[in-house]
PDB file of N, CA and C in Angstrom:
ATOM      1  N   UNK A   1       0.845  -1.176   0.000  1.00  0.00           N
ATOM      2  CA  UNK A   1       0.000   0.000   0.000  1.00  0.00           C
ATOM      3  C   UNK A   1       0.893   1.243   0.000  1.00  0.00           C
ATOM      4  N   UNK A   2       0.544   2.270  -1.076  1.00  0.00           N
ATOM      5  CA  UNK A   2       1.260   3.221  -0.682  1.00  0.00           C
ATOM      6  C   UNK A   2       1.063   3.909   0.308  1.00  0.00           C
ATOM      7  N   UNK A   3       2.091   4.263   0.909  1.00  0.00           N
ATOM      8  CA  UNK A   3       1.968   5.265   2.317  1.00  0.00           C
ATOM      9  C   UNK A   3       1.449   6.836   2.034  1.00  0.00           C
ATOM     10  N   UNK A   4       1.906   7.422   1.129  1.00  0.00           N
ATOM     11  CA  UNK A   4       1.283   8.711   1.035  1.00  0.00           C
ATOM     12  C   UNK A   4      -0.366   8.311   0.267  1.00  0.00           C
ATOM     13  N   UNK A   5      -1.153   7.518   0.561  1.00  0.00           N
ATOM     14  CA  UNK A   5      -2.318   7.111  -0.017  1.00  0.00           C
ATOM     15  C   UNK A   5      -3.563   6.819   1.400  1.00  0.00           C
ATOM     16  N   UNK A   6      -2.599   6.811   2.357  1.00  0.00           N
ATOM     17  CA  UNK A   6      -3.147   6.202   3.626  1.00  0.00           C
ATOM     18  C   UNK A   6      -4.084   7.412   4.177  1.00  0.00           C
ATOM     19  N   UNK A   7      -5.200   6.608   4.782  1.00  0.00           N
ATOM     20  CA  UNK A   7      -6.499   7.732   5.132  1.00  0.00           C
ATOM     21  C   UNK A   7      -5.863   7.896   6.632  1.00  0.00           C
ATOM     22  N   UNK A   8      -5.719   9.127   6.873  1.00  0.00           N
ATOM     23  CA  UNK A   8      -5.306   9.785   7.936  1.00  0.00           C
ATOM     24  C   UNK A   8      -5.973  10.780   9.050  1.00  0.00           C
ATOM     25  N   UNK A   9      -7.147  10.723   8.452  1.00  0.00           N
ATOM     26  CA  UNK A   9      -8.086  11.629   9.459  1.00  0.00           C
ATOM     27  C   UNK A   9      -8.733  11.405  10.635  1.00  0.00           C
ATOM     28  N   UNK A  10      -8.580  10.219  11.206  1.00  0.00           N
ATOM     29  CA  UNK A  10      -9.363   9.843  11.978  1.00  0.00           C
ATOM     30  C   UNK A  10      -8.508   8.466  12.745  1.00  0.00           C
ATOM     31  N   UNK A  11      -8.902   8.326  13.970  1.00  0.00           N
ATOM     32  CA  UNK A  11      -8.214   7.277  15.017  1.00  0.00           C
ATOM     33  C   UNK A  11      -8.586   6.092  14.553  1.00  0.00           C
ATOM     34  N   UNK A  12     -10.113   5.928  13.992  1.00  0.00           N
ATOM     35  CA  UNK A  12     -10.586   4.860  13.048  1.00  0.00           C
ATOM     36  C   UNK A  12      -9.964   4.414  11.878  1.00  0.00           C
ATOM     37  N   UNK A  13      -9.602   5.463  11.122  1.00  0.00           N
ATOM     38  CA  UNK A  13      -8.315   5.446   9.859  1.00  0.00           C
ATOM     39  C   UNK A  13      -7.409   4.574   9.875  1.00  0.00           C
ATOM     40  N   UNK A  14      -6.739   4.886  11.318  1.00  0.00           N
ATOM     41  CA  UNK A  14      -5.457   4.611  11.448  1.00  0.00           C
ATOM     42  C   UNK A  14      -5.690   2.965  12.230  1.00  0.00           C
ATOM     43  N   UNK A  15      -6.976   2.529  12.999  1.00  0.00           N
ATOM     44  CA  UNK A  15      -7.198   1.328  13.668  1.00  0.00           C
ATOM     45  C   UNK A  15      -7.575   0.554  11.792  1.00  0.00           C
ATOM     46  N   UNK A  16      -8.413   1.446  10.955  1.00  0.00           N
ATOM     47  CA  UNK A  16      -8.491   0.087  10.063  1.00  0.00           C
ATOM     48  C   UNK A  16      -7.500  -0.145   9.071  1.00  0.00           C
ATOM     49  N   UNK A  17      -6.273   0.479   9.197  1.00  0.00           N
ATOM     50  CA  UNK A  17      -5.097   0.155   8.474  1.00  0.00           C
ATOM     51  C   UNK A  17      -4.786  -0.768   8.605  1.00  0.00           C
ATOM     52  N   UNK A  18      -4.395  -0.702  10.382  1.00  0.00           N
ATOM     53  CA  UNK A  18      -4.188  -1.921  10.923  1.00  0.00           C
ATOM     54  C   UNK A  18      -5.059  -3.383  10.747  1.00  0.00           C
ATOM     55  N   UNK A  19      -6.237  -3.068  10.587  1.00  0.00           N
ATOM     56  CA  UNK A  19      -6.951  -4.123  10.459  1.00  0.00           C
ATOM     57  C   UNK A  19      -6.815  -4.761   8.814  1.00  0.00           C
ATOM     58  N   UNK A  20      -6.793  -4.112   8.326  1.00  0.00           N
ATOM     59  CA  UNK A  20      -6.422  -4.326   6.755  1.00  0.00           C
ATOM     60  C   UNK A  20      -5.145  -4.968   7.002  1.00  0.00           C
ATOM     61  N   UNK A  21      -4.466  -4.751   7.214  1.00  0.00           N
ATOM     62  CA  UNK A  21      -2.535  -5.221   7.268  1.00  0.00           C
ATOM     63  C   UNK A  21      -2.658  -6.690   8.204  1.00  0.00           C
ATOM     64  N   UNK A  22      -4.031  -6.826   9.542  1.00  0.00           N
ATOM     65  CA  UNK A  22      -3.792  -8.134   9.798  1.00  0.00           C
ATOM     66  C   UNK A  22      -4.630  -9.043   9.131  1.00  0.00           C
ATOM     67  N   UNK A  23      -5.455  -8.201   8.373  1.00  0.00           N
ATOM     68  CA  UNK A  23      -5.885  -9.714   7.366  1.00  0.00           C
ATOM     69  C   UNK A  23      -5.417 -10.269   6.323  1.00  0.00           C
ATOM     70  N   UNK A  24      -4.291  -9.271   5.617  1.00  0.00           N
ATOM     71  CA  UNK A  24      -3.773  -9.687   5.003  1.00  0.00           C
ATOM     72  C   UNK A  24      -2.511 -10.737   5.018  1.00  0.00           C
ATOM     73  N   UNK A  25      -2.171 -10.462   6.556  1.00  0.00           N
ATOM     74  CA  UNK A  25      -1.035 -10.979   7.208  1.00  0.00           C
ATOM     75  C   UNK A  25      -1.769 -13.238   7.561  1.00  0.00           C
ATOM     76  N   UNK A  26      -3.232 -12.928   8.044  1.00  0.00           N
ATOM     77  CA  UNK A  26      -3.416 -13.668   8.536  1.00  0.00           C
ATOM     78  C   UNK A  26      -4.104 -14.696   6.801  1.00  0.00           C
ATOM     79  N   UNK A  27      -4.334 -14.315   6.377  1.00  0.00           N
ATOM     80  CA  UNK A  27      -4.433 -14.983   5.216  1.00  0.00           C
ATOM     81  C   UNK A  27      -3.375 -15.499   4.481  1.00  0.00           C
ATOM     82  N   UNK A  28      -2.143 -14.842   4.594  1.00  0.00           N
ATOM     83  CA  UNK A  28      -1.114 -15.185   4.354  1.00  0.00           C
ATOM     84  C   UNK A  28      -0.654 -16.714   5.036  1.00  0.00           C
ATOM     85  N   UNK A  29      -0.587 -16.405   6.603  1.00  0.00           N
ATOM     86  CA  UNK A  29      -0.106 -17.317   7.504  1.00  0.00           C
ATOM     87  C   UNK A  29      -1.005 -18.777   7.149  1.00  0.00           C
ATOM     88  N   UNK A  30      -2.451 -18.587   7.036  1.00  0.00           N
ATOM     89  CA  UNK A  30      -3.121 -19.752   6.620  1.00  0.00           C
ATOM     90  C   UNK A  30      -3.123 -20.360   5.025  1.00  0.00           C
ATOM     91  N   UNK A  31      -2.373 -19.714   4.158  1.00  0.00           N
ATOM     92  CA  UNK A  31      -2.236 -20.371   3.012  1.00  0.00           C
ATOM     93  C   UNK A  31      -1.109 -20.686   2.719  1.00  0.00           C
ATOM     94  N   UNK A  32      -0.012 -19.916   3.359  1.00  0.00           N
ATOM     95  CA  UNK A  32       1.276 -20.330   2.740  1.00  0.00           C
ATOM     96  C   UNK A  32       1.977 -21.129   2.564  1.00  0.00           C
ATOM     97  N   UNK A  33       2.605 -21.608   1.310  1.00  0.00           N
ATOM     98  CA  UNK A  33       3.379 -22.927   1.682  1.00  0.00           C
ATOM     99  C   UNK A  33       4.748 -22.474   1.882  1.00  0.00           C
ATOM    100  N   UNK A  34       5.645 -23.420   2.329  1.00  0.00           N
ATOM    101  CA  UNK A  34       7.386 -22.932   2.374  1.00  0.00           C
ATOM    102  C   UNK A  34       7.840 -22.585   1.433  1.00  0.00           C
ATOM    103  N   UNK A  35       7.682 -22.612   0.382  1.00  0.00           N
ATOM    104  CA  UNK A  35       8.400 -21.857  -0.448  1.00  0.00           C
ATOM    105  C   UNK A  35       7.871 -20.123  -1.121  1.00  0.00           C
ATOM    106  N   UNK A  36       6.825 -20.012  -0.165  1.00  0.00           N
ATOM    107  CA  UNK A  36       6.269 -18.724  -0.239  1.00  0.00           C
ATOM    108  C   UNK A  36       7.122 -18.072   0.868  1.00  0.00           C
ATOM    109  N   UNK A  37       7.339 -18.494   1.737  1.00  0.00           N
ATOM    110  CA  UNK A  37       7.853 -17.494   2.690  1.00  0.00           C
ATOM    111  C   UNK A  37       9.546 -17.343   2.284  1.00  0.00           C
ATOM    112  N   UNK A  38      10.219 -17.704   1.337  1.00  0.00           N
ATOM    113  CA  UNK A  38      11.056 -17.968   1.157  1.00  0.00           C
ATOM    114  C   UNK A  38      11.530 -17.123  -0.531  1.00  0.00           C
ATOM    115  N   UNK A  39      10.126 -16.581  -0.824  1.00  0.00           N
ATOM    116  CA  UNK A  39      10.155 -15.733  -2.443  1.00  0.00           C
ATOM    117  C   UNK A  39      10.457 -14.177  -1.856  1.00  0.00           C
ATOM    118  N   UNK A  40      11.300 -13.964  -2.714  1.00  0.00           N
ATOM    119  CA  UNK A  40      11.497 -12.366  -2.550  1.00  0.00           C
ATOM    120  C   UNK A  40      11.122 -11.448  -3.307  1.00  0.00           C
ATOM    121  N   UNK A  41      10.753 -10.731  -2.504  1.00  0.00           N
ATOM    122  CA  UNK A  41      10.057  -9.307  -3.421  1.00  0.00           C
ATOM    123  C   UNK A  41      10.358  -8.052  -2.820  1.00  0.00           C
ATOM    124  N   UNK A  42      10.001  -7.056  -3.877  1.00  0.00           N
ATOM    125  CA  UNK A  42      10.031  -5.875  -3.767  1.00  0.00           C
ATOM    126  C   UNK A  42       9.434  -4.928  -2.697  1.00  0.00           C
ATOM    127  N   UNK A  43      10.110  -4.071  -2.112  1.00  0.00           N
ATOM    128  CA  UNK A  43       9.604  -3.667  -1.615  1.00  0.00           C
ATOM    129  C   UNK A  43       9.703  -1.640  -1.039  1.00  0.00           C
ATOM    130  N   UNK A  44       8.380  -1.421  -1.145  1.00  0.00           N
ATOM    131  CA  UNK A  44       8.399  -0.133  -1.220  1.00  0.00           C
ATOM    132  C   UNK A  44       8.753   0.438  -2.780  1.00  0.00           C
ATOM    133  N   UNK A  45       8.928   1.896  -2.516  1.00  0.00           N
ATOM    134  CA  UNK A  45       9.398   2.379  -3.599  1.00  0.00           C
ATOM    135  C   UNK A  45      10.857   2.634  -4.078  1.00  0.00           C
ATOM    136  N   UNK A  46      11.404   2.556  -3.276  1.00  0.00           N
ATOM    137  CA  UNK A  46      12.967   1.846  -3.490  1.00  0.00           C
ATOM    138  C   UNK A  46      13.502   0.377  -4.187  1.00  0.00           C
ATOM    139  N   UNK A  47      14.586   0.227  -4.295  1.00  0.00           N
ATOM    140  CA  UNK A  47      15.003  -0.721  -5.173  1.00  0.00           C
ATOM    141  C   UNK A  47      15.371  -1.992  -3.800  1.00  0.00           C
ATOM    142  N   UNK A  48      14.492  -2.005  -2.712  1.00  0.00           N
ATOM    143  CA  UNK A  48      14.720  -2.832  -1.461  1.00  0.00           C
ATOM    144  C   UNK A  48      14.105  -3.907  -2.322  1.00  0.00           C
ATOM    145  N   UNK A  49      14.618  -5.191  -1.782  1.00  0.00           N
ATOM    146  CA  UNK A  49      14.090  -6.548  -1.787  1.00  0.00           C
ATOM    147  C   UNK A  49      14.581  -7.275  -0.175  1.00  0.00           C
ATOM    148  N   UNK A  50      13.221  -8.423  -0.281  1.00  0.00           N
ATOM    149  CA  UNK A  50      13.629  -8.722   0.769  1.00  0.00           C
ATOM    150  C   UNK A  50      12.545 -10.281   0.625  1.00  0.00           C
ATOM    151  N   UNK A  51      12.608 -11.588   1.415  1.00  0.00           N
ATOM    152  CA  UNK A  51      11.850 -12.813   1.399  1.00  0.00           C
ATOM    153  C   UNK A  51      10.773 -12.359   1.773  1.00  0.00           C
ATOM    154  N   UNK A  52       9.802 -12.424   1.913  1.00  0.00           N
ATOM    155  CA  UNK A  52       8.338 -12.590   2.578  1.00  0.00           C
ATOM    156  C   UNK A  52       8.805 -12.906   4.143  1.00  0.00           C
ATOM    157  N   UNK A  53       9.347 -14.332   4.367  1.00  0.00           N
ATOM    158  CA  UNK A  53       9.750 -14.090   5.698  1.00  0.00           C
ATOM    159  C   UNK A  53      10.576 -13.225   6.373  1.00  0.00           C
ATOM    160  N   UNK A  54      11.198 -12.562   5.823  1.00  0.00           N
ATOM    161  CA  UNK A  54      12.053 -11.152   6.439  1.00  0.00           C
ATOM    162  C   UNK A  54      11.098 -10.277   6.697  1.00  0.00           C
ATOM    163  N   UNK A  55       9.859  -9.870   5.492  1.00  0.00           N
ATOM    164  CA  UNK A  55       8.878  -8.848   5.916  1.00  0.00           C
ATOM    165  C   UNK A  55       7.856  -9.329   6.872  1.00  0.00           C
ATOM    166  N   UNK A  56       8.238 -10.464   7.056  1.00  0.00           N
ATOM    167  CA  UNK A  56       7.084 -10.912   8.494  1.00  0.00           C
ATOM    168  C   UNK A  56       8.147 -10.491   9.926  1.00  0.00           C
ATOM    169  N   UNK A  57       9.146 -10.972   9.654  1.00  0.00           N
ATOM    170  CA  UNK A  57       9.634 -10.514  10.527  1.00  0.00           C
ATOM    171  C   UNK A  57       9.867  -8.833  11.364  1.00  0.00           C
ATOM    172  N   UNK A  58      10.218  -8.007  10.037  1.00  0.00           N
ATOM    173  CA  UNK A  58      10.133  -6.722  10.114  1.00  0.00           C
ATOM    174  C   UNK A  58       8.703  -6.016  10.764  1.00  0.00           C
ATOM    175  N   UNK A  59       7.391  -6.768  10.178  1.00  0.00           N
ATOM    176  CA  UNK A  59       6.028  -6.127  10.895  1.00  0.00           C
ATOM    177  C   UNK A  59       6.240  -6.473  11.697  1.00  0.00           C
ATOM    178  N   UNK A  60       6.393  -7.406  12.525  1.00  0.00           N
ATOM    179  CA  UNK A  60       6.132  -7.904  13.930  1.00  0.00           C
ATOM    180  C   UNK A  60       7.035  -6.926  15.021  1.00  0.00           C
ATOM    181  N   UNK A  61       8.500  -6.820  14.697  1.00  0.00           N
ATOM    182  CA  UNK A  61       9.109  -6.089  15.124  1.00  0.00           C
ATOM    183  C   UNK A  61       8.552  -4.667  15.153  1.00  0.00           C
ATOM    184  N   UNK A  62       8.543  -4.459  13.908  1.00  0.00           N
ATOM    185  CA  UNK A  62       8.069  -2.609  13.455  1.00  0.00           C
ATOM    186  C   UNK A  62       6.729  -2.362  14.351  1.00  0.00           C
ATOM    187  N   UNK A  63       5.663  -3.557  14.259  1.00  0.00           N
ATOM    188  CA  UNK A  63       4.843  -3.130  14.956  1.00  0.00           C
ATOM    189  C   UNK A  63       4.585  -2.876  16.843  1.00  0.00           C
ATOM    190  N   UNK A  64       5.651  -3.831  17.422  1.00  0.00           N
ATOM    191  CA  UNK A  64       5.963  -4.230  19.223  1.00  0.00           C
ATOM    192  C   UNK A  64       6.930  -2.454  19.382  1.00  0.00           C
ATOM    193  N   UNK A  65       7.132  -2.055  18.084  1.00  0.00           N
ATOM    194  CA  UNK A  65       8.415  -0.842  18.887  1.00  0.00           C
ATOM    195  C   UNK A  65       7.106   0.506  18.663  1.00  0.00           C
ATOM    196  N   UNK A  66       6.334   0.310  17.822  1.00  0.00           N
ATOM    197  CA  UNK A  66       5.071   1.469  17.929  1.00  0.00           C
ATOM    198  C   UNK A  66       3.922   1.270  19.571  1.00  0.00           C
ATOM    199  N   UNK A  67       3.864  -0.014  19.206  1.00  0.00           N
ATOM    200  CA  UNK A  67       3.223   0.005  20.799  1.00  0.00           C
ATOM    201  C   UNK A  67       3.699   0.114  21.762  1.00  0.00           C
ATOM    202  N   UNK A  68       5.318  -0.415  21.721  1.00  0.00           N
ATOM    203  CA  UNK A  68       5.878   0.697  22.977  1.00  0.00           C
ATOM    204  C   UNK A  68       6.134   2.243  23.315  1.00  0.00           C
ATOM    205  N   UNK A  69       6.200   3.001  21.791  1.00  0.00           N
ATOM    206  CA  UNK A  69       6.255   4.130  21.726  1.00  0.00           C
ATOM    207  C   UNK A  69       4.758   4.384  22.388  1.00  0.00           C
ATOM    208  N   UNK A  70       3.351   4.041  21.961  1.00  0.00           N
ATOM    209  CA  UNK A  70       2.006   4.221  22.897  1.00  0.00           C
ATOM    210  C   UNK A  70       2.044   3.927  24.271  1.00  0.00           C
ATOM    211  N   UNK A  71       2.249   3.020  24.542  1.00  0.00           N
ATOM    212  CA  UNK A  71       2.884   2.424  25.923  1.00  0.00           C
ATOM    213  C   UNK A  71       3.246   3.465  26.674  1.00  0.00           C
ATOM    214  N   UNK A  72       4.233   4.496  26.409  1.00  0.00           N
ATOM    215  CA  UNK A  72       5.162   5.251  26.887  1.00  0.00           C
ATOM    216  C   UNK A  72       4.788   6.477  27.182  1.00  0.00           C
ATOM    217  N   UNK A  73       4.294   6.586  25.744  1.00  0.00           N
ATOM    218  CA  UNK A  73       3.214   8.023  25.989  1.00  0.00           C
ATOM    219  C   UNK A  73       2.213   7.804  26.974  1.00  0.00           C
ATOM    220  N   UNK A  74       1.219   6.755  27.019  1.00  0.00           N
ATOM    221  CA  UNK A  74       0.172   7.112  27.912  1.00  0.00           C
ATOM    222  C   UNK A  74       0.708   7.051  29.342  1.00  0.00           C
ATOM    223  N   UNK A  75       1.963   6.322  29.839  1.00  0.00           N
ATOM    224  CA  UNK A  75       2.589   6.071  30.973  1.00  0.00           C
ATOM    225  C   UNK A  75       3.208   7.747  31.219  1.00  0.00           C
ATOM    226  N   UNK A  76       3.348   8.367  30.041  1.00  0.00           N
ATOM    227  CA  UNK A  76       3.649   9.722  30.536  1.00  0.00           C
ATOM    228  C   UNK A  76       3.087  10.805  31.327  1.00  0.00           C
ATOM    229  N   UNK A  77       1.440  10.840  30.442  1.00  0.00           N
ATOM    230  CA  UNK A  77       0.472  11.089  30.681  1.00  0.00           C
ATOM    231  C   UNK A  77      -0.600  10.647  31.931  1.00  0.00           C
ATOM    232  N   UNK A  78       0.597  10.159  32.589  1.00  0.00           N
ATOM    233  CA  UNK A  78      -0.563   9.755  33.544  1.00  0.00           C
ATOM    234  C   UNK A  78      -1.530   8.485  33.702  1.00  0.00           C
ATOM    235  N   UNK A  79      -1.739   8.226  32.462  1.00  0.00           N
ATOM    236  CA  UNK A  79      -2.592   6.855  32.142  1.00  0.00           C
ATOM    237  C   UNK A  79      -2.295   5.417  32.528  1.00  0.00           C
ATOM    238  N   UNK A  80      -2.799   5.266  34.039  1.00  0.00           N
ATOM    239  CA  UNK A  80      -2.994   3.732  33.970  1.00  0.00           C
ATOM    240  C   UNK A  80      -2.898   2.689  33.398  1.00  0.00           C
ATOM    241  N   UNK A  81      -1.752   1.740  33.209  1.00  0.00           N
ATOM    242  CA  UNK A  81      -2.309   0.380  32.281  1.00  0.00           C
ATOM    243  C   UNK A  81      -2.177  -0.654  33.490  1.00  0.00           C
ATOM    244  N   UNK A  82      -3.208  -1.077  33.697  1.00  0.00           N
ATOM    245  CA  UNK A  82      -3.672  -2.320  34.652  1.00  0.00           C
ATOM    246  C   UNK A  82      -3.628  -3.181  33.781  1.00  0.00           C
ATOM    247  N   UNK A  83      -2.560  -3.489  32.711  1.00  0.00           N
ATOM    248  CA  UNK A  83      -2.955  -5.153  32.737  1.00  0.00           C
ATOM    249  C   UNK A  83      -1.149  -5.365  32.183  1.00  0.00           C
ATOM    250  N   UNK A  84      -0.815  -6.492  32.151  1.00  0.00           N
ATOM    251  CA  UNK A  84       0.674  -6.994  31.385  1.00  0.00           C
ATOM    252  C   UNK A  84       0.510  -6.892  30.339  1.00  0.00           C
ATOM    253  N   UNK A  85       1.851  -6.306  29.439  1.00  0.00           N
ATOM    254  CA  UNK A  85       2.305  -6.153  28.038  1.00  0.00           C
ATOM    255  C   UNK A  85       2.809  -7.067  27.803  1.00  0.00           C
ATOM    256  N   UNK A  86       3.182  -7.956  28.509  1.00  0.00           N
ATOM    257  CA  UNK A  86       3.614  -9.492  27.978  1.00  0.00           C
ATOM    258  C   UNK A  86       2.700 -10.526  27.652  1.00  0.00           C
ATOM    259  N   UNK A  87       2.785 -11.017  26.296  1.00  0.00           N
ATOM    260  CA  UNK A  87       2.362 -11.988  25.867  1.00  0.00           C
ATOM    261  C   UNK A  87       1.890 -12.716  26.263  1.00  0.00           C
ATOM    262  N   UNK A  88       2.802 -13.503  26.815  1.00  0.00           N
ATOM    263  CA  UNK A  88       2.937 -15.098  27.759  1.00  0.00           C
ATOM    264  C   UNK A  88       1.755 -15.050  28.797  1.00  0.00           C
ATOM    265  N   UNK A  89       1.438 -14.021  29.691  1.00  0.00           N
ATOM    266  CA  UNK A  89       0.733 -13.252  30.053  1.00  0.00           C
ATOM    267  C   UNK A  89      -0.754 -12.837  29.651  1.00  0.00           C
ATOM    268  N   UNK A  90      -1.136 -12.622  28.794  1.00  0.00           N
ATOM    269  CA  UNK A  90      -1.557 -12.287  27.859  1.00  0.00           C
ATOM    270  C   UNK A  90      -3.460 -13.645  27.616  1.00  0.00           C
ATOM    271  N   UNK A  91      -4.309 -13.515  27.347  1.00  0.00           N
ATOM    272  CA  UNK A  91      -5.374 -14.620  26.637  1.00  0.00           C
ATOM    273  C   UNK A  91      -5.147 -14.537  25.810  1.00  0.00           C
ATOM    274  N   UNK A  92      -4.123 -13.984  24.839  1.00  0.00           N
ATOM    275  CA  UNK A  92      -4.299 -14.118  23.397  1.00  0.00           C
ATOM    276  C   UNK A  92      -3.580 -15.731  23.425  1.00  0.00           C
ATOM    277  N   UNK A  93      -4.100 -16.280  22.332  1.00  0.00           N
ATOM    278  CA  UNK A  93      -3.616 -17.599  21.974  1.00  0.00           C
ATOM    279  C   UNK A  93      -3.138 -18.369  22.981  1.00  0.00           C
ATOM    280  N   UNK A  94      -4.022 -18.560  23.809  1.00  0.00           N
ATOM    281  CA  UNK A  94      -3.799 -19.736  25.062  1.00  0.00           C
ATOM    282  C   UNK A  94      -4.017 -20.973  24.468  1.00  0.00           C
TER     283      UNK A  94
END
């Protein structure tokens, strides 16, 4: 997706980007075979290449260092987080 294309007006905007980016992610994860994660492609508008599994790797990362940047801010602000940022921790995927 291009980035200067991205709807930016709204907190909703920016939550269904995200939601767009994990379905595409999660459709991915349920069809792929090994030698998909293993094809390289282009990426961005630069002359970058990189495997599919490198760019899985990169969201996952890219995305844990934005939620700590939120994390940080609301901990600045004053804002309460009552619950663990750890995973393991975590109901997701018990």
């Amino acid at each position: 997706m291009d980035v200067e294309k991205f709807p930016n007006s709204s907190l909703d905007d920016l939550f269904g980007i995200s939601q767009r980016a994990t379905d595409v992610y999660r459709e991915f994860f349920a069809n792929a075979k090994p030698e998909d994660w293993a094809e390289v492609i282009r990426v961005g508008a630069r002359e970058w290449k990189a495997s599919r599994r490198k760019m899985v790797a990169q969201a996952l990362t890219h995305s844990i260092r934005h939620w700590a940047q939120i994390s940080t801010y609301l901990r600045q602000q004053g804002l309460k987080q009552e619950w663990s940022h750890d995973l393991l921790m975590s109901e997701a995927m018990e």
